[in-house]
Protein backbone atom coordinates (compact mmCIF):
# COMPACT_ATOMS: atom_id res chain seq x y z
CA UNK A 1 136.41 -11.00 207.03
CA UNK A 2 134.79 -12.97 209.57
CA UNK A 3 131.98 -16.16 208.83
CA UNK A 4 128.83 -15.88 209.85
CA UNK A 5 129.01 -19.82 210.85
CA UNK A 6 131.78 -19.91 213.64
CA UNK A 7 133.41 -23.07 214.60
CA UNK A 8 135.06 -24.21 217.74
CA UNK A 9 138.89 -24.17 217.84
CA UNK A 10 140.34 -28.07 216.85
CA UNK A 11 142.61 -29.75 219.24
CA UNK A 12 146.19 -29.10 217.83
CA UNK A 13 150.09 -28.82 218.81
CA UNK A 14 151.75 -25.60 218.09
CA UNK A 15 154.33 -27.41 216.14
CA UNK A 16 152.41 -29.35 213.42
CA UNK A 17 152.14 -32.92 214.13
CA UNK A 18 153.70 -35.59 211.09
CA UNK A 19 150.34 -36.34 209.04
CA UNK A 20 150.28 -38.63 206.17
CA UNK A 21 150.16 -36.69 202.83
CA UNK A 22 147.37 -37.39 200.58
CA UNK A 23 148.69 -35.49 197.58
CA UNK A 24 152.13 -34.24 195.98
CA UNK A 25 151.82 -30.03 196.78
CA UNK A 26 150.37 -28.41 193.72
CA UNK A 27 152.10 -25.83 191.92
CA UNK A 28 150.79 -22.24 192.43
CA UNK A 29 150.32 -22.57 196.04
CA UNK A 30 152.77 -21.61 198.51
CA UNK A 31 155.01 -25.07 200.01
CA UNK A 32 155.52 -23.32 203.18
CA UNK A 33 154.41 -20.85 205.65
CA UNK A 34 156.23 -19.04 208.87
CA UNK A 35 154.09 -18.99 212.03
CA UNK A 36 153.76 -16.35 214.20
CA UNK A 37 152.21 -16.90 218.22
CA UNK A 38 150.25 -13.33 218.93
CA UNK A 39 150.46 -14.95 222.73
CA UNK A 40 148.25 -13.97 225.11
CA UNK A 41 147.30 -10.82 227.87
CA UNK A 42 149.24 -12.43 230.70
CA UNK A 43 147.14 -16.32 230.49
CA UNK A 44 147.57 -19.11 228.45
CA UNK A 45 144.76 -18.57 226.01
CA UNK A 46 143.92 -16.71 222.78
CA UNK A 47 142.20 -17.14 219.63
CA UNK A 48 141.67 -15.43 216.91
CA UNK A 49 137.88 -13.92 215.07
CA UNK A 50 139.45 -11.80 212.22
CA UNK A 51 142.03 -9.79 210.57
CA UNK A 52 142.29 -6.39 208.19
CA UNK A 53 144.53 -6.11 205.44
CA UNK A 54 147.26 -4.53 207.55
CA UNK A 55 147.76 -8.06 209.09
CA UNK A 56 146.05 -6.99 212.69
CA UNK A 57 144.13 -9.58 214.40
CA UNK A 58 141.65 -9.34 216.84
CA UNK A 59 140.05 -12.22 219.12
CA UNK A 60 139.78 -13.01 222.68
CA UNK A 61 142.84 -13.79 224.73
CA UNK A 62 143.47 -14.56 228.57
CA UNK A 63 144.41 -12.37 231.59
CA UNK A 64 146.70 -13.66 234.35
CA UNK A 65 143.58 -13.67 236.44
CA UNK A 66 141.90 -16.30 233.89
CA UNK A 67 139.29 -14.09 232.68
CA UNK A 68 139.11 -13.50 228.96
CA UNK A 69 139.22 -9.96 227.15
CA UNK A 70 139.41 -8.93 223.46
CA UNK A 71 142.17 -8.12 221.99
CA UNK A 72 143.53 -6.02 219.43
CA UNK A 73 147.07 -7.81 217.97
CA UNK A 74 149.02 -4.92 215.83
CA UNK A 75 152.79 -4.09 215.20
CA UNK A 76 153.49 -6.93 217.48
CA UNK A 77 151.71 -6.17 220.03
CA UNK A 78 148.58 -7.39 221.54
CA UNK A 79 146.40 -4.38 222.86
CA UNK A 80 143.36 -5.19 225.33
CA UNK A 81 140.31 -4.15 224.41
CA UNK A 82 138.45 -4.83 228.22
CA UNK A 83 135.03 -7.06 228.39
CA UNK A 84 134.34 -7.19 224.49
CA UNK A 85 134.17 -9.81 222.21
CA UNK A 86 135.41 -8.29 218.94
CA UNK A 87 134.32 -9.94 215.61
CA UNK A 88 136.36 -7.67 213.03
CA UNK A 89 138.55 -4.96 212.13
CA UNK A 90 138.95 -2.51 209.66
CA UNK A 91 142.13 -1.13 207.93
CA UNK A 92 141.64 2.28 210.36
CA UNK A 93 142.42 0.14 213.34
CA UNK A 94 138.39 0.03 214.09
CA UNK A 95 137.50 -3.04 216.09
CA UNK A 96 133.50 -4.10 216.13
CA UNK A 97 132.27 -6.25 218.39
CA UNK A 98 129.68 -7.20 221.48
CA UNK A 99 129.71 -6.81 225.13
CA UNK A 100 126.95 -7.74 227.81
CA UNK A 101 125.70 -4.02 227.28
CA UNK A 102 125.38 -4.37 223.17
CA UNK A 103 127.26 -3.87 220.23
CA UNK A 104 130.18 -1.35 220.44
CA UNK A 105 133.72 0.26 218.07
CA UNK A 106 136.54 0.48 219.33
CA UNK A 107 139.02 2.98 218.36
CA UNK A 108 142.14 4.50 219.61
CA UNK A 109 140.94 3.41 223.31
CA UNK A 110 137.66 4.75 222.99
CA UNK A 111 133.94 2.09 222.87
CA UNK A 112 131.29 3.82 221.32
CA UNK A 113 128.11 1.95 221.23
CA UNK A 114 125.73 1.06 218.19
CA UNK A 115 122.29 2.18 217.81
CA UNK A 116 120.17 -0.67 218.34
CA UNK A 117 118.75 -2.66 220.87
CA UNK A 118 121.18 -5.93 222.00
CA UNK A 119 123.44 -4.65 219.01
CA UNK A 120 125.66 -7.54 217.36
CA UNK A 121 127.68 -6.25 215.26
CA UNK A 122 129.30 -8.78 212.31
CA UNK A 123 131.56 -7.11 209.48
CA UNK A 124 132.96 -3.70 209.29
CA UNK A 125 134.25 -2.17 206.08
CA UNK A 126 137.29 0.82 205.82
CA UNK A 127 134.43 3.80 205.78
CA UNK A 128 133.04 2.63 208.98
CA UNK A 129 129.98 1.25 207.91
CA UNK A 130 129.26 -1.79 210.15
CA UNK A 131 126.46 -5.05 209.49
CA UNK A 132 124.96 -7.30 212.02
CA UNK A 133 122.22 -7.38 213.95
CA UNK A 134 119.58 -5.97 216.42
CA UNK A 135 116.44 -7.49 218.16
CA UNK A 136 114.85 -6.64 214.76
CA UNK A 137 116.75 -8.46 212.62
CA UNK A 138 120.09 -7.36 209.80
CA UNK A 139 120.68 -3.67 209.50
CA UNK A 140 123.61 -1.68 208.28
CA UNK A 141 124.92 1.17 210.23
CA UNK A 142 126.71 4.21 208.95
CA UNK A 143 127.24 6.75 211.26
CA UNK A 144 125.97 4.80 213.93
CA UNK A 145 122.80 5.30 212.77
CA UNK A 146 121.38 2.01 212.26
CA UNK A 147 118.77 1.01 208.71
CA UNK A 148 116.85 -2.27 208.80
CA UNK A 149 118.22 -4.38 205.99
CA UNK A 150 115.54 -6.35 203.84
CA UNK A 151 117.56 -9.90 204.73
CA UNK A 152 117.46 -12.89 207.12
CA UNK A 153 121.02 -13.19 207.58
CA UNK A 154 124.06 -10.84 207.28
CA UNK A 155 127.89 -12.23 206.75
CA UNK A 156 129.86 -9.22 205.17
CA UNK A 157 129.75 -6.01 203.63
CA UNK A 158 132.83 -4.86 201.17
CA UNK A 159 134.51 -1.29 200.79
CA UNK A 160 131.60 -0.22 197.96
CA UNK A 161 128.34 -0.76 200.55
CA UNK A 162 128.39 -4.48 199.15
CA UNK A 163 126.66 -6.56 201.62
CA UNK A 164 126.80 -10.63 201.44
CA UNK A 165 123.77 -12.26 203.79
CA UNK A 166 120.32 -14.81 203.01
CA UNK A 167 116.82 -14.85 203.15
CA UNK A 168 114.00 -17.08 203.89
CA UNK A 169 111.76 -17.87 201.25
CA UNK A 170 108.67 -19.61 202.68
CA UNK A 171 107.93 -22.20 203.38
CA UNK A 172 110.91 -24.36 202.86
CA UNK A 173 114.05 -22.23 200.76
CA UNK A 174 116.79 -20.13 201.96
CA UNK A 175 118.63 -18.39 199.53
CA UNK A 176 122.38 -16.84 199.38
CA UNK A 177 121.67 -13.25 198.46
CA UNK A 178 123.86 -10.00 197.75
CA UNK A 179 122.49 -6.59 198.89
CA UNK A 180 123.42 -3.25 197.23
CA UNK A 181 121.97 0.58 197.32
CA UNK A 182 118.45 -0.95 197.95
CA UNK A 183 118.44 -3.79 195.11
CA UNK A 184 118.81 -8.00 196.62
CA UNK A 185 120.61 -10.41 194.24
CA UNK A 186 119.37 -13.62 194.55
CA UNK A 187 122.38 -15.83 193.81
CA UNK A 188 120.24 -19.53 194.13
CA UNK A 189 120.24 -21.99 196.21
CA UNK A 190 120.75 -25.48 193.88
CA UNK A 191 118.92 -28.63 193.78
CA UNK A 192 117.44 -28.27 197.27
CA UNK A 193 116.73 -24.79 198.11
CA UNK A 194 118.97 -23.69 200.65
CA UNK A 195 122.62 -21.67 200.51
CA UNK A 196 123.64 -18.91 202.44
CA UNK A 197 127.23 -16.86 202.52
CA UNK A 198 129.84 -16.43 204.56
CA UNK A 199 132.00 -13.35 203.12
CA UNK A 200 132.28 -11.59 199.72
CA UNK A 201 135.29 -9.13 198.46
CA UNK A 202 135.39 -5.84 196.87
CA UNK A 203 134.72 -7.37 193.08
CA UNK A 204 131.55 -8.72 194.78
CA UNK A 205 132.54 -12.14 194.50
CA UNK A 206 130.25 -14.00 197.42
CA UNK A 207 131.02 -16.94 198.82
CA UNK A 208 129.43 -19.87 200.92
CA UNK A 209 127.66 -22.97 200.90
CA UNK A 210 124.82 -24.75 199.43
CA UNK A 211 124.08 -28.98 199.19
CA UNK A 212 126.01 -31.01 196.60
CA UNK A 213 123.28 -33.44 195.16
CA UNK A 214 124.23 -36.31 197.79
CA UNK A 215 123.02 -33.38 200.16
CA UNK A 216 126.55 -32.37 201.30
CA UNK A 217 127.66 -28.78 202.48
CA UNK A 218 130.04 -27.61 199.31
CA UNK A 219 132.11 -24.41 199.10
CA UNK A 220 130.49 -22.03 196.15
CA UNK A 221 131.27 -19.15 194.51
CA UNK A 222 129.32 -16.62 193.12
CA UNK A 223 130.61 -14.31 190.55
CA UNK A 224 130.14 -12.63 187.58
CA UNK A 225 125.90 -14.24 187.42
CA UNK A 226 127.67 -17.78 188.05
CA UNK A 227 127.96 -20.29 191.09
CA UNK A 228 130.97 -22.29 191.11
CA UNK A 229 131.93 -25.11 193.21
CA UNK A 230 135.18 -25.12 194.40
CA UNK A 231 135.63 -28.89 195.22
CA UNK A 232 137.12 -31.17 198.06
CA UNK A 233 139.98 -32.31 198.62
CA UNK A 234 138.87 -35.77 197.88
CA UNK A 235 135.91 -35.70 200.35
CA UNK A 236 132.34 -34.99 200.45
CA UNK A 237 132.47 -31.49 201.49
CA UNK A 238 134.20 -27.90 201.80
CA UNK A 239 133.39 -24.96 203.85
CA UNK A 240 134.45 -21.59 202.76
CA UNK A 241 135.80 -19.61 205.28
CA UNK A 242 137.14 -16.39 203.82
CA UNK A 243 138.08 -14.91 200.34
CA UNK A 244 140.40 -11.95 199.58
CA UNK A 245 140.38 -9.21 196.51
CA UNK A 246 143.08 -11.78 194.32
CA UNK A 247 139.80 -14.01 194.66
CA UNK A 248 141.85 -16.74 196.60
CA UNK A 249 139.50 -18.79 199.24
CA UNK A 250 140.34 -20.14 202.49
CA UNK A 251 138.51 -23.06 203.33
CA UNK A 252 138.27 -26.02 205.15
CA UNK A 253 137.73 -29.31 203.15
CA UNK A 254 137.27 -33.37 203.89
CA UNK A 255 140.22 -34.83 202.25
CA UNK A 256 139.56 -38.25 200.78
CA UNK A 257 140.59 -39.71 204.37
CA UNK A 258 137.56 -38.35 206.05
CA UNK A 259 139.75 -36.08 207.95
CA UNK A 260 139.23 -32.07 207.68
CA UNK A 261 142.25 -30.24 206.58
CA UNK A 262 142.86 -26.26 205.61
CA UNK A 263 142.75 -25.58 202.09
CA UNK A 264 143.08 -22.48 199.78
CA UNK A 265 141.59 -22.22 196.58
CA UNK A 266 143.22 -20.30 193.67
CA UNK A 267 142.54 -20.44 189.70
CA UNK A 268 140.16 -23.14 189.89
CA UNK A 269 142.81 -25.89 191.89
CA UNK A 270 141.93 -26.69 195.68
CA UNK A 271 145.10 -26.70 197.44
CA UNK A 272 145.84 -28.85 200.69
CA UNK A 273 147.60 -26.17 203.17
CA UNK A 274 148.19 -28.94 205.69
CA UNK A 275 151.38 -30.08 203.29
CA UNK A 276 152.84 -26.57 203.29
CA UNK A 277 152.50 -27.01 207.02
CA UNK A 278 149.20 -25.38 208.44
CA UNK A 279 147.94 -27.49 211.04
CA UNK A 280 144.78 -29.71 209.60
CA UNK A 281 143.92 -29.45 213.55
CA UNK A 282 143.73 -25.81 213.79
CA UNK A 283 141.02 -23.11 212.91
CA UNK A 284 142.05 -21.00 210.19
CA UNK A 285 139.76 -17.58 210.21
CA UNK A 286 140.84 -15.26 207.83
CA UNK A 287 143.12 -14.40 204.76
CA UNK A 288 144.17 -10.93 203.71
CA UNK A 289 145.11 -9.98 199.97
CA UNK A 290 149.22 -11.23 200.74
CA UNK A 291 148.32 -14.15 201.62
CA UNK A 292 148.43 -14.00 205.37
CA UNK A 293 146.38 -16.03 207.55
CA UNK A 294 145.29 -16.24 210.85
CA UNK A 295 144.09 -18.90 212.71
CA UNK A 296 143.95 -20.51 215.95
CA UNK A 297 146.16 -23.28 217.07
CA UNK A 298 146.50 -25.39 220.70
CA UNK A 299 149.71 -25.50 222.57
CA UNK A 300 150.32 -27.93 225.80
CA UNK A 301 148.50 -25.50 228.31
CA UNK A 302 146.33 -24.20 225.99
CA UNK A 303 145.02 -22.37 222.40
CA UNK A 304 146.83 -19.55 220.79
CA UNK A 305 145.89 -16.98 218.14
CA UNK A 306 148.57 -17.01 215.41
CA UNK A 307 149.41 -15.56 211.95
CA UNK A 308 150.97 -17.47 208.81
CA UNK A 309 153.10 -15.73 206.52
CA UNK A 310 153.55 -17.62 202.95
CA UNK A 311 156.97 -17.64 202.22
């Protein structure tokens, strides 16, 4: 599922460049990966916003006339979705995403808008039911039909209604909250006040962010009534990008180097993906329950939306 808190794509070479190694791989994590280019509608371009658990991607790539178009990357084959920006996709093939006339699914060549005025749409689940945004604030629609959500922020929303988002507090918190059939979790916000999420899975496991006590950004999880901090890599700070139903996170962490390299955490070890040969350059975006990620590299002429496979 897609973050709320988007990043730029990281200057990289498709073929990772020699890095020194700051740790010996840890057992438990996989030593290498296979990388597949989803290339591009005819440019030089694409990137990637999010994946299902079918492995489909969908992002923006580049025409041969230069301009950019969403995409919908399936079966090996990248299908364009016109002037849309999608931001995720569902395990029926249903893309969500924006255009300049609102928020909009895709599905099986057909854009049906969202009820809402200036519609953003952010996380889909597999029954259709969509979060995001209108000029009122978070809502969740099912049907289309859009419902004004209680929240300040929205990030994800899981296959039982599950939805992962924040909320203000006046005058100066912000708290990391879980919405379900009406009732808001608060899940805290630590020593000063603020957290939000980025994602949660279908065991309602949330995760985001919130300030270590030297007031760095730190990847937490929230499960089962506790938050957990899942660590650096020998840095100051983490940022959780995704987390799939094994409860495995993708992140990206300082390393104790000061550099920023991919990570995945599983059973309580952070694990540097950089030395099983993910670019620490790149943007990874998503990770699906095999282990699959995609992310988005840069060649020589310019970025490109890939997939790794764990071997």
């Amino acid at each position: 599922m897609p973050s709320i808190l988007g990043t730029a794509i990281l200057a990289a070479a498709l073929t990772v460049a020699p890095t020194a190694s700051v740790a010996a791989p840890v057992p438990g994590a996989p030593t290498s990966y296979r990388l597949v280019d989803l290339g591009t509608l005819g440019g030089d371009s694409s990137s990637a916003s999010a994946m299902n658990g079918r492995g489909d991607v969908v992002g923006r790539a580049q025409a041969a006339d230069g301009t950019y178009r969403g995409f919908l990357w399936r079966h090996g084959r990248m299908v364009d979705l016109g002037a849309f920006t999608p931001t995720d996709v569902n395990d029926r093939g249903q893309v969500i995403g924006y255009s300049s006339s609102g928020g909009h699914i895709w599905h099986h060549g057909v854009l049906r808008p969202l009820d809402g005025p200036s519609a953003r749409p952010v996380a889909i689940n597999n029954r259709g039911q969509v979060v995001g945004y209108t000029d009122g604030g978070p809502v969740l629609w099912t049907n289309g039909r859009a419902r004004p959500l209680p929240l300040t922020d929205v990030s994800d929303i899981n296959e039982h209604g599950q939805i992962s988002g924040g909320i203000l507090l006046p005058p100066d918190g912000f708290h990391a909250t879980r919405w379900h059939n009406g009732r808001v979790t608060d899940l805290g916000a630590g020593p000063f006040n603020r957290s939000n999420t980025y994602a949660l899975n279908d065991r309602g496991w949330v995760i985001g962010w919130q300030f270590s006590a030297d007031q760095y950004p730190r990847g937490i999880l929230w499960r089962h009534g506790r938050t957990l901090d899942v660590g650096t890599l020998g840095g100051s700070s983490t940022e959780a990008r995704a987390i799939n139903n094994r409860g495995e996170i993708l992140a990206i962490s300082q390393s104790s180097d000061g550099t920023s390299r991919p990570a995945l955490w599983r059973r309580g070890v952070l694990h540097d993906l950089s030395l099983a040969g993910i670019s620490r350059y790149g943007e990874v975006v998503d990770l699906d329950d095999r282990g699959r990620i995609a992310a988005s590299i840069r060649t020589d002429t310019g970025a490109r939306a890939v997939i790794y496979h764990p071997r």
